[in-house]
N, C-alpha and C. Protein backbone atom coordinates (compact mmCIF):
# COMPACT_ATOMS: atom_id res chain seq x y z
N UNK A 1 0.84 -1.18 0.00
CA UNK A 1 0.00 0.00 0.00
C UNK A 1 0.88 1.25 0.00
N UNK A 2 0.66 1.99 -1.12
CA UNK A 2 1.27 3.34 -1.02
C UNK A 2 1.21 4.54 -0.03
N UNK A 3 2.22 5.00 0.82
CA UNK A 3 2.27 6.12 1.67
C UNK A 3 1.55 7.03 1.72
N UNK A 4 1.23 7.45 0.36
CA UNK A 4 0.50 8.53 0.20
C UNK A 4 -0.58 8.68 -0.59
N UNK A 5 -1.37 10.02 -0.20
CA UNK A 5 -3.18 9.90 -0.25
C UNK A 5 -3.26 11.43 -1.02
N UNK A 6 -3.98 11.09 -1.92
CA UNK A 6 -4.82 12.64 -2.58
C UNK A 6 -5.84 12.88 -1.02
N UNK A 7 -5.60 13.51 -0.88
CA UNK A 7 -7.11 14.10 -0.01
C UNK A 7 -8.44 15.21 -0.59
N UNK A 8 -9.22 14.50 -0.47
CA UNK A 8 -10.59 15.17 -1.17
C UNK A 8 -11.33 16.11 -0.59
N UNK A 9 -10.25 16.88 0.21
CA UNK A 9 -10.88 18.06 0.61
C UNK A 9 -9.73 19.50 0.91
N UNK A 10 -10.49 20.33 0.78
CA UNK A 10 -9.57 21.58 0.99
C UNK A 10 -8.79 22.15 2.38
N UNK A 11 -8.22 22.84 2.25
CA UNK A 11 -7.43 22.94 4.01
C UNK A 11 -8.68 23.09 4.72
N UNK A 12 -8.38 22.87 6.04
CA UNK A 12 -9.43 23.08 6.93
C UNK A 12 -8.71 24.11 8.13
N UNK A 13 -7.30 24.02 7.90
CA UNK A 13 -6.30 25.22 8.80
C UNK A 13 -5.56 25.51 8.01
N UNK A 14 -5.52 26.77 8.02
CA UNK A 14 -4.72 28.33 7.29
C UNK A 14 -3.73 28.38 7.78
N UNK A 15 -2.79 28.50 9.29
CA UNK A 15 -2.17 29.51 9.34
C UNK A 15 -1.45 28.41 10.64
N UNK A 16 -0.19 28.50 10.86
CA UNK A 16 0.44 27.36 11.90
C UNK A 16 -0.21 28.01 13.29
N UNK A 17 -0.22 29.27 13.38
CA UNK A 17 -0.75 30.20 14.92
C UNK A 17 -2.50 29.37 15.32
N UNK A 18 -2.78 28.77 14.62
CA UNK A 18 -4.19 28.55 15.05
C UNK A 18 -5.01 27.07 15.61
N UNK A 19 -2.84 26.25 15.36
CA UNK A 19 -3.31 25.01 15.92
C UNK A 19 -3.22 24.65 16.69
N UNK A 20 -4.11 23.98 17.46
CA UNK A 20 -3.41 23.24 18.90
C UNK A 20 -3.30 21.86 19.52
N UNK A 21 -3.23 21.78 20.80
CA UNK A 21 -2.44 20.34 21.02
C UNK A 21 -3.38 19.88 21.98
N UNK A 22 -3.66 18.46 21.80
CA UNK A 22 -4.21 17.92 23.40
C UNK A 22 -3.67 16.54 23.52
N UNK A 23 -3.84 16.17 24.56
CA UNK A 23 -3.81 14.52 24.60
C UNK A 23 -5.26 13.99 24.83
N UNK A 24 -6.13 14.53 24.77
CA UNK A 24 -7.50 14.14 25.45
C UNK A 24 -8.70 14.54 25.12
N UNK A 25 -8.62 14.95 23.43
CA UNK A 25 -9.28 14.95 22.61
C UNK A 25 -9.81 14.09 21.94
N UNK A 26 -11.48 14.02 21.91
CA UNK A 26 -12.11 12.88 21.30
C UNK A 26 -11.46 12.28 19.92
N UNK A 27 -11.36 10.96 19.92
CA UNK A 27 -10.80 10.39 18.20
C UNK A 27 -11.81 10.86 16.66
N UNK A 28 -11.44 11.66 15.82
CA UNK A 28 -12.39 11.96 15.08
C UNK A 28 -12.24 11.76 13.44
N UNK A 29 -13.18 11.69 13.03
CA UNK A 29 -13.44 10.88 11.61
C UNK A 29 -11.90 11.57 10.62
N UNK A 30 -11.14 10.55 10.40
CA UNK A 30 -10.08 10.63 9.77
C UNK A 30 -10.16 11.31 7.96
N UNK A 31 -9.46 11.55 7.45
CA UNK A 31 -9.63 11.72 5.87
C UNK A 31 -8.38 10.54 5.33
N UNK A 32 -7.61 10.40 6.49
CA UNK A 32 -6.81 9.36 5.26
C UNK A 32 -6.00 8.45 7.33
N UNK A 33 -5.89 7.06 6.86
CA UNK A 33 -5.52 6.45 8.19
C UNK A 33 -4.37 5.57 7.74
N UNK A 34 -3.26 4.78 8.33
CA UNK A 34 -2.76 4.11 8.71
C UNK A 34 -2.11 3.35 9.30
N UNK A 35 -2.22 2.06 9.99
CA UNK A 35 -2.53 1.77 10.72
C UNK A 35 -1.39 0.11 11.10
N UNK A 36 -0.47 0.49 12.33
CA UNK A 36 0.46 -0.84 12.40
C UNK A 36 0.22 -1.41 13.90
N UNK A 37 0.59 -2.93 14.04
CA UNK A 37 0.71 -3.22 15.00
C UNK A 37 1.77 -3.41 15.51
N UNK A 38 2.75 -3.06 16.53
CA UNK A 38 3.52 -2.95 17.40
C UNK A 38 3.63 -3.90 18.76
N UNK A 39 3.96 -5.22 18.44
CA UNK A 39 3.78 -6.32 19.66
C UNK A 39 2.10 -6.34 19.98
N UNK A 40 2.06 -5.36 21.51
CA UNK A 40 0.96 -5.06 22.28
C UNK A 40 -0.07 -4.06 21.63
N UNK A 41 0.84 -3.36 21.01
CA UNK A 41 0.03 -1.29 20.46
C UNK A 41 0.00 -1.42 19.46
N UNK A 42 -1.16 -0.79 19.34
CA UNK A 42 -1.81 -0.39 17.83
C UNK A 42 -1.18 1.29 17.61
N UNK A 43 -0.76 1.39 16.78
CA UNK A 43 0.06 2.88 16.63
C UNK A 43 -1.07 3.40 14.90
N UNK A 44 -1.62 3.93 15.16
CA UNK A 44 -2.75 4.78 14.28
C UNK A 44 -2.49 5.97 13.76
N UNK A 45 -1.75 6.49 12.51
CA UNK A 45 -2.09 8.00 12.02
C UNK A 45 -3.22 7.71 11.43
N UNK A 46 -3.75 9.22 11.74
CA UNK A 46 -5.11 9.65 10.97
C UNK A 46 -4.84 11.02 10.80
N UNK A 47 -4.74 11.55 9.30
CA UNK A 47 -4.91 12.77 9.08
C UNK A 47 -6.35 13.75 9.00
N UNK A 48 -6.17 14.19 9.91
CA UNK A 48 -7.49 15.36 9.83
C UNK A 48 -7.54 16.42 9.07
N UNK A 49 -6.90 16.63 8.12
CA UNK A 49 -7.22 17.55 7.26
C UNK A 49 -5.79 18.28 7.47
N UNK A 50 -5.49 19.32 7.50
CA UNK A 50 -4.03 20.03 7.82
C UNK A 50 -3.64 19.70 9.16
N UNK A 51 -4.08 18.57 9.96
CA UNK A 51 -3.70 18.37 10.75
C UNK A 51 -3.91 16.78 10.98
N UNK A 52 -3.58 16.37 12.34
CA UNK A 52 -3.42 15.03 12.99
C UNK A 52 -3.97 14.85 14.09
N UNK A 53 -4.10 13.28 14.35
CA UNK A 53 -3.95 12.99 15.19
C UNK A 53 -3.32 11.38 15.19
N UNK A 54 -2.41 11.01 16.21
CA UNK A 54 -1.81 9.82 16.21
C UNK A 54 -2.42 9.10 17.73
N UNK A 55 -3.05 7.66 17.50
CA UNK A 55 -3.44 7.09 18.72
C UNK A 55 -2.89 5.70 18.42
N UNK A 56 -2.11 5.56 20.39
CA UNK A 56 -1.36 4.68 20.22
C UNK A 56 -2.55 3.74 21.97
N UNK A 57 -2.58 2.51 20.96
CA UNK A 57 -3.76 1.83 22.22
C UNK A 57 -2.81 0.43 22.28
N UNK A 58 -3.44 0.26 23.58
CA UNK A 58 -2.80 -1.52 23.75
C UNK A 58 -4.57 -2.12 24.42
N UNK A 59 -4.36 -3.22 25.31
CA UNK A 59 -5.92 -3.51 25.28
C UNK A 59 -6.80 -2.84 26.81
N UNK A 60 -5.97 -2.23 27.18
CA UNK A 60 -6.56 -0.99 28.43
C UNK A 60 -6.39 0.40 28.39
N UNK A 61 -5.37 0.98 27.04
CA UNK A 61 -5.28 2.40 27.23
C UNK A 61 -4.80 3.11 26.29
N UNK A 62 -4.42 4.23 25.91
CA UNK A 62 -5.08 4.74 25.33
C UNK A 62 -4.35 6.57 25.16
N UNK A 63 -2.99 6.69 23.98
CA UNK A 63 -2.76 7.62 24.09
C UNK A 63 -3.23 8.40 22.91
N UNK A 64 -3.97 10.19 22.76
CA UNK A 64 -4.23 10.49 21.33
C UNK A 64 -3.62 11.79 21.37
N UNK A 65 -2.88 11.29 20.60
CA UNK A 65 -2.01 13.40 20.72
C UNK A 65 -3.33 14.08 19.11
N UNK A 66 -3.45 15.23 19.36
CA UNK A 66 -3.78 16.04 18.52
C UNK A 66 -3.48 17.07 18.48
N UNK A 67 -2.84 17.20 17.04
CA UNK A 67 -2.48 18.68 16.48
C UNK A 67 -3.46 18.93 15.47
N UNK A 68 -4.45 20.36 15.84
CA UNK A 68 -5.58 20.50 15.00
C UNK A 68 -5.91 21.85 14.97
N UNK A 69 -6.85 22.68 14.16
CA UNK A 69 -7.51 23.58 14.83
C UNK A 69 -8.75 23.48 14.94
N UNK A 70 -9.67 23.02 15.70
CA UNK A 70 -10.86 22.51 16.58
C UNK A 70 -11.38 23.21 17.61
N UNK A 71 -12.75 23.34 17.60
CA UNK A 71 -13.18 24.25 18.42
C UNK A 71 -12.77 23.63 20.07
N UNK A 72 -13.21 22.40 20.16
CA UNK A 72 -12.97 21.86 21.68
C UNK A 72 -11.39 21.88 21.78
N UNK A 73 -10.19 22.09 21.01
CA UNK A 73 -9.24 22.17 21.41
C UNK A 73 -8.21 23.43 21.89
N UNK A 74 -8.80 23.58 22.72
CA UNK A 74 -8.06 25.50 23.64
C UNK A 74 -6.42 25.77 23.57
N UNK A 75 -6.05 24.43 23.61
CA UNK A 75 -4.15 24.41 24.15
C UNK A 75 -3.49 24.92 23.11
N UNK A 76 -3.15 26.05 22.98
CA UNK A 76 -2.15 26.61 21.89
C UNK A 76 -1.37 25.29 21.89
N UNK A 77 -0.64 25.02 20.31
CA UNK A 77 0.47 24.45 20.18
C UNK A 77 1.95 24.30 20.71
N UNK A 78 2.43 23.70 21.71
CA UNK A 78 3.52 24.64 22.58
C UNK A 78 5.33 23.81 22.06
N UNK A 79 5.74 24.69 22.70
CA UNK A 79 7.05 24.41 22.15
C UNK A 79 7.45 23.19 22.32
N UNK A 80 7.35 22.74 23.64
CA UNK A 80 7.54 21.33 23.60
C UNK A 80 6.22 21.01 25.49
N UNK A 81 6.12 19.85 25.39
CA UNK A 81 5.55 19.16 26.63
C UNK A 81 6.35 17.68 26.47
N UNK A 82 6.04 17.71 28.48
CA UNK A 82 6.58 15.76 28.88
C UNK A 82 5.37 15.82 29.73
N UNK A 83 4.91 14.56 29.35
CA UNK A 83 4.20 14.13 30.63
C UNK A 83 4.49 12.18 30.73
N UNK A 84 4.54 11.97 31.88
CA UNK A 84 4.60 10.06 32.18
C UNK A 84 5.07 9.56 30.97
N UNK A 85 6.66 9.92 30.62
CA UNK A 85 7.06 9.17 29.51
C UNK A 85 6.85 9.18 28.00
N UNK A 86 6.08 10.86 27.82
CA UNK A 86 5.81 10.80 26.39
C UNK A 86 6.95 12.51 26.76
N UNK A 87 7.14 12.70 25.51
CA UNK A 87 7.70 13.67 25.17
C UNK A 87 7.29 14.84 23.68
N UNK A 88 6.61 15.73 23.81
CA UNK A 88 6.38 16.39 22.57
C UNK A 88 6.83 18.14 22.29
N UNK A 89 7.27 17.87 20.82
CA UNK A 89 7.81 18.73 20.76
C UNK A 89 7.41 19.50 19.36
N UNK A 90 7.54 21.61 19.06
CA UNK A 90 7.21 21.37 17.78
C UNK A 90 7.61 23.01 17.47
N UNK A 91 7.91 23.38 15.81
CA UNK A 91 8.64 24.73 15.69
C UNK A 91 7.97 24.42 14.63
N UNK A 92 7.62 25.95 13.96
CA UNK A 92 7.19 26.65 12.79
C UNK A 92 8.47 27.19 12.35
N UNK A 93 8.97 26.89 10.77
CA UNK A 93 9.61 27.55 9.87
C UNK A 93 8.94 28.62 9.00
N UNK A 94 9.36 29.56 8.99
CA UNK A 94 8.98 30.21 7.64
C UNK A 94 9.70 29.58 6.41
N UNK A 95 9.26 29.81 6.03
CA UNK A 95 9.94 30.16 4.28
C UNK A 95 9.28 30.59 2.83
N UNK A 96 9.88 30.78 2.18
CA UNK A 96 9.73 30.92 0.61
C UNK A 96 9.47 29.57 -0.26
N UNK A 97 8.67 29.71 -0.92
CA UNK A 97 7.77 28.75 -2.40
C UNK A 97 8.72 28.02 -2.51
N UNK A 98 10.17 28.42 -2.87
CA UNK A 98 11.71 27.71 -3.43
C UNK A 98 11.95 26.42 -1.87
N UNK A 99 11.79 27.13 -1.01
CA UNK A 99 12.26 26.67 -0.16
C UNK A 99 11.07 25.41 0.43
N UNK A 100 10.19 25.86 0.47
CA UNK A 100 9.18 24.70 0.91
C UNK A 100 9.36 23.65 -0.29
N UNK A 101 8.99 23.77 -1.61
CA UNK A 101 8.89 23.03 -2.56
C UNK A 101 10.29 21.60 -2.25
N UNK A 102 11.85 22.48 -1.64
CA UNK A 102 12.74 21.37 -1.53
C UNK A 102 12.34 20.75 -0.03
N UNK A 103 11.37 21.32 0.87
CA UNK A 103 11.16 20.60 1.86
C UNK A 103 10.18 19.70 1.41
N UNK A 104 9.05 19.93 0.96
CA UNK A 104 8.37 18.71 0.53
C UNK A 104 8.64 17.79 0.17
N UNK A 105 10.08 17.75 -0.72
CA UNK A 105 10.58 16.96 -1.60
C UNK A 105 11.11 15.90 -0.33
N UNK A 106 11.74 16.57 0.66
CA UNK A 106 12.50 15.82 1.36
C UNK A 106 11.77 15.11 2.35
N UNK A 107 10.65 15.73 2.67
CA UNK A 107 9.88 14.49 2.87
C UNK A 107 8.91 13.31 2.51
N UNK A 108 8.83 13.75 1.51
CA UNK A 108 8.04 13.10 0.50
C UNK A 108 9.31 11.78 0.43
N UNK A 109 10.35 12.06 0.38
CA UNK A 109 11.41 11.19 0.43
C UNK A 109 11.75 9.89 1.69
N UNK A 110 11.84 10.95 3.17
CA UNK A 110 11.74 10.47 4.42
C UNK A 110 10.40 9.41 4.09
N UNK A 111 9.11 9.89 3.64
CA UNK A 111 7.79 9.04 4.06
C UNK A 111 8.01 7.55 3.62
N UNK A 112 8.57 7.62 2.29
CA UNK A 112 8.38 7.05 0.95
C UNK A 112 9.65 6.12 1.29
N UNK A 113 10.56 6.15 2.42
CA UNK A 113 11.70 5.53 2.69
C UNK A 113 11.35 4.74 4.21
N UNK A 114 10.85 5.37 5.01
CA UNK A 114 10.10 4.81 6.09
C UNK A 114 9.09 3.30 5.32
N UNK A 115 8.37 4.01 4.72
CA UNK A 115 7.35 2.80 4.03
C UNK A 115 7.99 1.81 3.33
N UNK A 116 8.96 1.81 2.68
CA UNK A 116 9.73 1.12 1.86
C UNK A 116 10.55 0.16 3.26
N UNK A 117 10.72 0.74 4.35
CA UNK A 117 11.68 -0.45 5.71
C UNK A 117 10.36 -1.22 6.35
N UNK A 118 9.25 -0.57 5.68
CA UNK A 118 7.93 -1.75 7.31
C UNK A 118 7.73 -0.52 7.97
N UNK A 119 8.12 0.75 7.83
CA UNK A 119 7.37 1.43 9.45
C UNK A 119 6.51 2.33 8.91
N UNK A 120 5.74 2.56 10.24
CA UNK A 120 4.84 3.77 10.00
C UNK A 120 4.87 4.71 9.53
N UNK A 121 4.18 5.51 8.31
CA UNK A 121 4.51 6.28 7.33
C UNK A 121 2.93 6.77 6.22
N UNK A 122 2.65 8.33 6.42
CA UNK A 122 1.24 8.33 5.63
C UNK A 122 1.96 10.32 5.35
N UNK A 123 1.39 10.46 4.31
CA UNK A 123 1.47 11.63 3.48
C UNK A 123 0.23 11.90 2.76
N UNK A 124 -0.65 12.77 3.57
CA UNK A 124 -1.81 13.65 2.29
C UNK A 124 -1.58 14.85 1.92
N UNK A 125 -2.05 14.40 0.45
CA UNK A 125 -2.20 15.63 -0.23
C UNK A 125 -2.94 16.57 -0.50
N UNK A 126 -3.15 17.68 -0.64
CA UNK A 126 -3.95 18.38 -0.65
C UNK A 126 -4.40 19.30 -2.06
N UNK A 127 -5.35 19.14 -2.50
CA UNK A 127 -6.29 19.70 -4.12
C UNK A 127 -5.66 20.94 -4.50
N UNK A 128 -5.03 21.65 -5.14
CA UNK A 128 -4.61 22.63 -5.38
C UNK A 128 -3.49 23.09 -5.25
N UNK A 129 -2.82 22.66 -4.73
CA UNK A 129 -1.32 23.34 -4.65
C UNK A 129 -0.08 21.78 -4.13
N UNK A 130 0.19 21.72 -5.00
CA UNK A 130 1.43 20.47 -4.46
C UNK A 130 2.25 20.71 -3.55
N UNK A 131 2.23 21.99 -2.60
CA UNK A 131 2.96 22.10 -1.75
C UNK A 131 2.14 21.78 -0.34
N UNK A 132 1.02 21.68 -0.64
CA UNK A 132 0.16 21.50 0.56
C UNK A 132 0.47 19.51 1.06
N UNK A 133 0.74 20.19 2.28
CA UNK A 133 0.67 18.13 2.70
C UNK A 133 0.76 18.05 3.62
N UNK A 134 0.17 16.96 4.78
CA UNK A 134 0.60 16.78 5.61
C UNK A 134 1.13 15.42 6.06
N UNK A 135 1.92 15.26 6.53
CA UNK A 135 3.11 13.57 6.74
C UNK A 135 3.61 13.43 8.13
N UNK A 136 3.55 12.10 7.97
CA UNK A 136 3.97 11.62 9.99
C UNK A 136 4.73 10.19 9.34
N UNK A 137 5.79 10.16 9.62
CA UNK A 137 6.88 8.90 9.68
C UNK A 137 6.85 8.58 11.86
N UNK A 138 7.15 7.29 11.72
CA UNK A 138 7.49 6.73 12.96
C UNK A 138 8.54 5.89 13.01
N UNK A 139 9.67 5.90 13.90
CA UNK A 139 10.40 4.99 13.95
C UNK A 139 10.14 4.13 15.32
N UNK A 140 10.18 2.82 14.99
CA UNK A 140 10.11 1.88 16.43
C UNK A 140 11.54 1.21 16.98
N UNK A 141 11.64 1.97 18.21
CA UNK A 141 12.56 1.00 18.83
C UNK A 141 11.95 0.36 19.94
N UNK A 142 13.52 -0.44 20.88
CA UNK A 142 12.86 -1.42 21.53
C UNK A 142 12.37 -0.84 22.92
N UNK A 143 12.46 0.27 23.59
CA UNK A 143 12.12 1.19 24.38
C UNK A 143 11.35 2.13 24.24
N UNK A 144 11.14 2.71 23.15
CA UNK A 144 10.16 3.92 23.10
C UNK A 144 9.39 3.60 21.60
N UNK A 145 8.46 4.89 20.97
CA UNK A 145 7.70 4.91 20.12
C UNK A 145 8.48 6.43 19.61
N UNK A 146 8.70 6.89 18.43
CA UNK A 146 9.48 8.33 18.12
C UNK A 146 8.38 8.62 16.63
N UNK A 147 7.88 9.73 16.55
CA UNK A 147 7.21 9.87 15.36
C UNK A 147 6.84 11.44 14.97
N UNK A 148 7.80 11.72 13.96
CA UNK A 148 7.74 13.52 13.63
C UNK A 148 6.16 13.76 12.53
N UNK A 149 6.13 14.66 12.58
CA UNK A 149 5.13 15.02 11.54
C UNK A 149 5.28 16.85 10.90
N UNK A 150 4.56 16.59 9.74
CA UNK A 150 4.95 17.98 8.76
C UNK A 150 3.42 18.26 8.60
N UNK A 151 2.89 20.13 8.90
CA UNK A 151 2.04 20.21 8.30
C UNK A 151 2.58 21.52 7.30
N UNK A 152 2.25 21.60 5.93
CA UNK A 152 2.47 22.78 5.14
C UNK A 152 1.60 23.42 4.87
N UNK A 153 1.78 25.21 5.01
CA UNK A 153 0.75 26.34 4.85
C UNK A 153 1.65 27.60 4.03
N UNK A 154 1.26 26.02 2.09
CA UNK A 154 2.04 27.27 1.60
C UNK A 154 1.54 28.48 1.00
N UNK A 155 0.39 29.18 1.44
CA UNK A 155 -0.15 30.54 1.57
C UNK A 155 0.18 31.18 2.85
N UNK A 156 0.96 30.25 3.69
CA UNK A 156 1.10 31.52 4.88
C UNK A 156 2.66 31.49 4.82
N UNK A 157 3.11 30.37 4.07
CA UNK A 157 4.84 30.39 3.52
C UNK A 157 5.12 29.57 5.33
N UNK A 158 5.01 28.78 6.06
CA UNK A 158 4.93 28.14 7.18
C UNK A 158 4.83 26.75 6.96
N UNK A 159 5.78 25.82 8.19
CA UNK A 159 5.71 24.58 7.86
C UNK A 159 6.00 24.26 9.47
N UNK A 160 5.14 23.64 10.21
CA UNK A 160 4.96 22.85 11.17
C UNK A 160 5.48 21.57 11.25
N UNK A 161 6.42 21.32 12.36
CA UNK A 161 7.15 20.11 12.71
C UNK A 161 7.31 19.86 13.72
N UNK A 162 6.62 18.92 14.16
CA UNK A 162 6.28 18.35 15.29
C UNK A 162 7.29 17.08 15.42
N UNK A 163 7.72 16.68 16.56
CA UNK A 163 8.47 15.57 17.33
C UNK A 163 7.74 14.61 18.46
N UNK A 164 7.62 13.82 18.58
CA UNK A 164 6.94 12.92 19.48
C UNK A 164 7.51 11.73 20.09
N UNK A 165 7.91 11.28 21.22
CA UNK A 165 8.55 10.28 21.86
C UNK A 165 7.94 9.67 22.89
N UNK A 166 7.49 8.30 22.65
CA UNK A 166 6.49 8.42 23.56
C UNK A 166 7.46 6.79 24.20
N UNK A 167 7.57 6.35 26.21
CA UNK A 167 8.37 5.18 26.37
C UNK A 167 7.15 3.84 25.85
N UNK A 168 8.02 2.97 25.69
CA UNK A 168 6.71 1.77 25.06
C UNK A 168 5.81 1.80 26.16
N UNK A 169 6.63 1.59 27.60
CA UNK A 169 5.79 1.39 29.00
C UNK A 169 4.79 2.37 29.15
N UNK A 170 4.83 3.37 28.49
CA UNK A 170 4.24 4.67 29.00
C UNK A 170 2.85 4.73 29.36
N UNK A 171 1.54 3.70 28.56
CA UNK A 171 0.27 3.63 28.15
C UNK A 171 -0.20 2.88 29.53
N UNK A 172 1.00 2.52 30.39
CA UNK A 172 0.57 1.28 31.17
C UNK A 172 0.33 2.88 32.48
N UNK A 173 0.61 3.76 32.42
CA UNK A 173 0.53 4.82 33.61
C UNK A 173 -0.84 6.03 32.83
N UNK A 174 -1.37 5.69 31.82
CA UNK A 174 -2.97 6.41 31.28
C UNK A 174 -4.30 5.62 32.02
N UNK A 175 -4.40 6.02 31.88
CA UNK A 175 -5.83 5.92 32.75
C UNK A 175 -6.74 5.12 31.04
């Protein structure tokens, strides 16, 4: 199955200032999913439109990071958070058309190379502009869960990159 998805709908977030973060945001109807098993954990991207969410479950619990802009979600996007073994982190670039166009490329590369080893790896695209996308690679080791993600806003010339580290044990201290 190929990494990457046309998505059949238009941005749904403009501008990197308007997204935010939760862990404890309801799971919501995806536009493009994929989906690995990990021993115990199910490790889930689902792209929401210019944004994400990644849920990582085993058979009692239950982690969902979301980066979105959503009315129920208040938490500005922050530079970084830890909580019980997860770690998140995330910076806005500016740039120029020239300059995003070779970032896309390079991840379009990262996704497309992730998918090609077995790991977690999804890229949508977005109707109108080939610079629009959003992508989440994961790498698994034998201690933790690590998984970056890209959202691009190339009308606001902005590119969101998020970091995520979450310990394998970690799901066993969620409620």
């Amino acid at each position: 199955m190929s990494p990457f998805t046309d998505l059949d709908v238009a941005f749904s977030d403009t501008r990197a200032g308007q997204l935010g973060f939760s862990l404890t945001a309801p799971q919501r109807e995806p536009l493009a999913t994929a989906d690995h098993t990990i021993g115990s954990l199910t490790f889930s991207i689902r792209l929401l439109g210019a944004s994400h969410q990644i849920v990582v479950t085993d058979d009692a619990h239950e982690l969902c990071e979301t980066v979105a802009c959503l009315p129920d979600i208040t938490t500005a996007l922050p530079d970084s958070f830890q909580a019980d073994g997860y770690v998140f982190s995330s910076r806005v670039i500016e740039c120029s058309s020239d300059a995003m166009a070779e970032m896309v490329e390079q991840i379009e590369s990262e996704v497309d190379g992730h998918a090609r080893d077995g790991l977690p790896a999804l890229l949508g695209r977005f109707p109108g502009n080939e610079l629009a996308v959003t992508a989440v690679t994961a790498d698994i080791y034998d201690d933790a869960l690590v998984w970056r993600t890209w959202h691009t806003y190339p009308q606001a010339g902005e590119v969101v990159v998020t970091s995520s580290r979450m310990d394998r044990d970690a799901l066993a201290v969620r409620p």
